[in-house]
C-alpha atoms as a PDB file:
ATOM      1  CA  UNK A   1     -21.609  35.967  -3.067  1.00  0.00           C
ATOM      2  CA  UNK A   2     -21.900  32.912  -0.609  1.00  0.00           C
ATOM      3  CA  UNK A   3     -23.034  30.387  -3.537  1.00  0.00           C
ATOM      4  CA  UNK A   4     -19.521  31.998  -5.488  1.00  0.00           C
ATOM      5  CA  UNK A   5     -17.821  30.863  -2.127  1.00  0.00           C
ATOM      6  CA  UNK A   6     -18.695  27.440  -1.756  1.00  0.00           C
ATOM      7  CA  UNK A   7     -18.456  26.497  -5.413  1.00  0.00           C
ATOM      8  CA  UNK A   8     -15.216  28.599  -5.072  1.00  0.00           C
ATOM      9  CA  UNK A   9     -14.251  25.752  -2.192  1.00  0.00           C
ATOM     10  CA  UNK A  10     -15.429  22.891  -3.295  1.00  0.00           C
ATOM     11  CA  UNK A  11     -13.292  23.445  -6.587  1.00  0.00           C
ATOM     12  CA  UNK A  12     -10.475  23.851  -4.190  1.00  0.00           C
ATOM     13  CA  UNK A  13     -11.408  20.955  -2.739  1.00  0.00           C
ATOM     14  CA  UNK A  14     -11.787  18.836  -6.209  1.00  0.00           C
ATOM     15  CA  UNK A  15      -8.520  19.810  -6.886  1.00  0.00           C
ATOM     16  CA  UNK A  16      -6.693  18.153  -4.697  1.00  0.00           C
ATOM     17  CA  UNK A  17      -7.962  15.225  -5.355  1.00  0.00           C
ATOM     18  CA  UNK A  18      -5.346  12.678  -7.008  1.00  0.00           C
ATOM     19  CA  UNK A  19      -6.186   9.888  -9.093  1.00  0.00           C
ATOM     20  CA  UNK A  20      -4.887   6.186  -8.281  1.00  0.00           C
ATOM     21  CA  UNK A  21      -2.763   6.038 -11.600  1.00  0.00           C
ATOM     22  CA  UNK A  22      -1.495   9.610 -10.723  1.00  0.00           C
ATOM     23  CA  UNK A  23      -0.773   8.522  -6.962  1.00  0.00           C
ATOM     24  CA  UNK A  24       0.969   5.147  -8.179  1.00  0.00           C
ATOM     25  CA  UNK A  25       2.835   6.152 -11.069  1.00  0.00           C
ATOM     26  CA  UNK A  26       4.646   8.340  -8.606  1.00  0.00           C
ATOM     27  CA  UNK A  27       7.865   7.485  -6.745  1.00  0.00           C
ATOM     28  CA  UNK A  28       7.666   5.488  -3.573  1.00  0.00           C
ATOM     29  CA  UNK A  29       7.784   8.155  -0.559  1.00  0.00           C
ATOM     30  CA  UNK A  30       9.361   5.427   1.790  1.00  0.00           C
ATOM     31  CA  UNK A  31      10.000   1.556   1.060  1.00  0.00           C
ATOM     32  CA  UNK A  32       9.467  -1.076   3.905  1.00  0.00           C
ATOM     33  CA  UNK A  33      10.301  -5.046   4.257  1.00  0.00           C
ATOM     34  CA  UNK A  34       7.934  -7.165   6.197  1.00  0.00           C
ATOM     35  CA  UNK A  35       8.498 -10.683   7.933  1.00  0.00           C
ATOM     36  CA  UNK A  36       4.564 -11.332   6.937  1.00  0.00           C
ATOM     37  CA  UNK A  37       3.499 -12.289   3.941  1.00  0.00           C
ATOM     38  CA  UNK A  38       1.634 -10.094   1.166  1.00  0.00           C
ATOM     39  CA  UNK A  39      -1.433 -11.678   2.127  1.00  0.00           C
ATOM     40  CA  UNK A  40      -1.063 -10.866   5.375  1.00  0.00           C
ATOM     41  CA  UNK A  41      -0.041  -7.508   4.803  1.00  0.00           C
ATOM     42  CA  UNK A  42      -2.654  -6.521   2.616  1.00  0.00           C
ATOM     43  CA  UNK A  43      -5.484  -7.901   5.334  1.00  0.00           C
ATOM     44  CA  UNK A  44      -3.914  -6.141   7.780  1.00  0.00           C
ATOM     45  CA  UNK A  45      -3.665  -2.758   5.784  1.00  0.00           C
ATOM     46  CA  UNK A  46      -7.392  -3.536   4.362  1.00  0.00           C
ATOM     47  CA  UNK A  47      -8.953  -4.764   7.805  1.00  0.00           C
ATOM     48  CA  UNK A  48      -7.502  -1.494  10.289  1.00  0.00           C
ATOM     49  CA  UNK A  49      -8.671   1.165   7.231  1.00  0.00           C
ATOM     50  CA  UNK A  50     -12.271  -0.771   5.899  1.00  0.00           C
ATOM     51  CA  UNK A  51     -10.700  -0.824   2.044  1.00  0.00           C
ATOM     52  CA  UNK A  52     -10.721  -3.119  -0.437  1.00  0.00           C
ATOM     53  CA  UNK A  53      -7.437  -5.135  -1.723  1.00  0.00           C
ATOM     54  CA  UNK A  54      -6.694  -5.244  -5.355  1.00  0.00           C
ATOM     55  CA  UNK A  55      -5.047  -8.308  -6.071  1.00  0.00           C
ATOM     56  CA  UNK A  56      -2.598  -7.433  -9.519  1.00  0.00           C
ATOM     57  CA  UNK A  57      -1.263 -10.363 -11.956  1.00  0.00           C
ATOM     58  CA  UNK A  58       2.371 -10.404 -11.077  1.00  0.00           C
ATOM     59  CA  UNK A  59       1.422 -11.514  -7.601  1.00  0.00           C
ATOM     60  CA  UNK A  60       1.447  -7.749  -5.568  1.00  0.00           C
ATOM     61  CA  UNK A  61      -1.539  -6.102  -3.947  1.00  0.00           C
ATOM     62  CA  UNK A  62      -2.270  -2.716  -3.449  1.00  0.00           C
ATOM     63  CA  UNK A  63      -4.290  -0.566  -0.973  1.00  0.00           C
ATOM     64  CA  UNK A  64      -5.757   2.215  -0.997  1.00  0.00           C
ATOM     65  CA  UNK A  65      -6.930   5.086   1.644  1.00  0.00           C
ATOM     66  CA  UNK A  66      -8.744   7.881  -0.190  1.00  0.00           C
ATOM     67  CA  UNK A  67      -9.667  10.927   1.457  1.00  0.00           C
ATOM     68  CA  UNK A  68     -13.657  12.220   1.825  1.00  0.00           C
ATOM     69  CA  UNK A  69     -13.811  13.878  -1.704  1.00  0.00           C
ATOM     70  CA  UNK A  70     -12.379  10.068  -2.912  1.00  0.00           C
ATOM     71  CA  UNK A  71      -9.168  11.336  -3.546  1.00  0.00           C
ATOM     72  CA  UNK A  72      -6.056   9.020  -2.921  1.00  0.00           C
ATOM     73  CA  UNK A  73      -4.348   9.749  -0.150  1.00  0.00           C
ATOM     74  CA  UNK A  74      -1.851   7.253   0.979  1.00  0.00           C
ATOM     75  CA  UNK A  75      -1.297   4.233  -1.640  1.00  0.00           C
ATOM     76  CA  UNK A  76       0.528   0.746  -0.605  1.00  0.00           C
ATOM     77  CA  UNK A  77       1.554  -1.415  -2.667  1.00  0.00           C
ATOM     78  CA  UNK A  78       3.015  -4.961  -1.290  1.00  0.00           C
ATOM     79  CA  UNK A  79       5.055  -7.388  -3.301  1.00  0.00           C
ATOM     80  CA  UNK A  80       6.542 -10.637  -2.649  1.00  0.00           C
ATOM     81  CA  UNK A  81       9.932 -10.663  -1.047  1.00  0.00           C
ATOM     82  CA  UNK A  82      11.326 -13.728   0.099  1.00  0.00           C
ATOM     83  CA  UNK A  83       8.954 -15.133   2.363  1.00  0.00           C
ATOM     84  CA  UNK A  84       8.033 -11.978   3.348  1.00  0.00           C
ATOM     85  CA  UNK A  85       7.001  -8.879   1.144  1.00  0.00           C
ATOM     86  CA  UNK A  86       8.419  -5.360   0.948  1.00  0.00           C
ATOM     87  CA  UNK A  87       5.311  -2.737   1.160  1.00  0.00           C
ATOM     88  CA  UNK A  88       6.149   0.510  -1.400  1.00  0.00           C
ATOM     89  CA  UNK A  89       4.532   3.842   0.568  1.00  0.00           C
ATOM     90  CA  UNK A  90       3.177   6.598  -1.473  1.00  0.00           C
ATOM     91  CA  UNK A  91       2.174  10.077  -0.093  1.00  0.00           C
ATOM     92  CA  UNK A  92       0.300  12.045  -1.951  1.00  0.00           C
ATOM     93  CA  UNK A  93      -1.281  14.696   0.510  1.00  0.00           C
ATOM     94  CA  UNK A  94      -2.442  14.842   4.201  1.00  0.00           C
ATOM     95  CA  UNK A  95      -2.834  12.746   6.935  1.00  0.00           C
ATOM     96  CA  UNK A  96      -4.950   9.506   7.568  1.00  0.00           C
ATOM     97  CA  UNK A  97      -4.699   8.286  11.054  1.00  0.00           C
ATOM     98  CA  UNK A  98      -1.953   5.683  12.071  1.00  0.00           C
ATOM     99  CA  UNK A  99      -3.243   2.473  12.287  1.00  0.00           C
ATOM    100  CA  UNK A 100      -1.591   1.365   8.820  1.00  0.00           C
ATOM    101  CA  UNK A 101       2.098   2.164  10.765  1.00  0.00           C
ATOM    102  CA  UNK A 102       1.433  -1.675  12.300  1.00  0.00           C
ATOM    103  CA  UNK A 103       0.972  -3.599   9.179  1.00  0.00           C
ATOM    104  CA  UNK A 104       4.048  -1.954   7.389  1.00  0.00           C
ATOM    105  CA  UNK A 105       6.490  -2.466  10.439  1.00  0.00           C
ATOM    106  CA  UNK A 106       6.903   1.210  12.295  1.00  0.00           C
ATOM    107  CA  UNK A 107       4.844  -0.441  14.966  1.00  0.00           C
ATOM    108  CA  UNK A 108       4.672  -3.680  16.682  1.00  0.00           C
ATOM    109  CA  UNK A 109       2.695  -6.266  14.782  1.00  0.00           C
ATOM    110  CA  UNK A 110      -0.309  -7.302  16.488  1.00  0.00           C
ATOM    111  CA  UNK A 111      -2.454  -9.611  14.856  1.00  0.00           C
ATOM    112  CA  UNK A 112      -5.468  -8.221  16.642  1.00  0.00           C
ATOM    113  CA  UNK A 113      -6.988  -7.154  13.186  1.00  0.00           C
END
């Protein structure tokens, strides 16, 4: 009965998880313009959450924070916008600290990175 539970929760678990071309097809869950550029943006974003940056051919970037089972979780992507870049937010499920609300502009910038 206990093995029947924990497979039982780590399907439950599994589930959850969404895919980065599920996560990103989806529509943005908040949009936000930035006075830095995507460069700086992305650092930021990849520095305060240890993730990699995927640079894309039209000139955006996109981060990712995945959750333990390597699920997305929150997905930004950040495209040029004038000399500064507006960052697209995408929630898929929970809750991943804070520390990305001062690269997108909910917080003061700090470049303490």
């Amino acid at each position: 009965m206990k093995k029947i539970l924990v497979v039982a929760a780590a399907f439950a678990a599994l589930s959850g998880c969404a895919s980065t071309g599920k996560v990103l097809s989806k529509e943005p869950t908040e949009v936000y313009h930035s006075d830095h550029s995507v460069s700086a943006v992305a650092f930021c974003l990849a520095n305060r959450n240890n993730v990699p940056v995927l640079d894309r051919p039209d000139g955006s970037k996109v981060v990712l924070l995945k959750n333990g089972y390597g699920g997305v979780s929150l997905a930004f992507s950040i495209y040029p916008e004038g000399e500064g870049s507006r960052i697209e937010y995408r929630r898929q499920f929970g809750t991943i600290g804070g520390q990305w609300k001062k690269c997108v502009g909910l917080e003061p910038w700090k470049d303490d990175f």
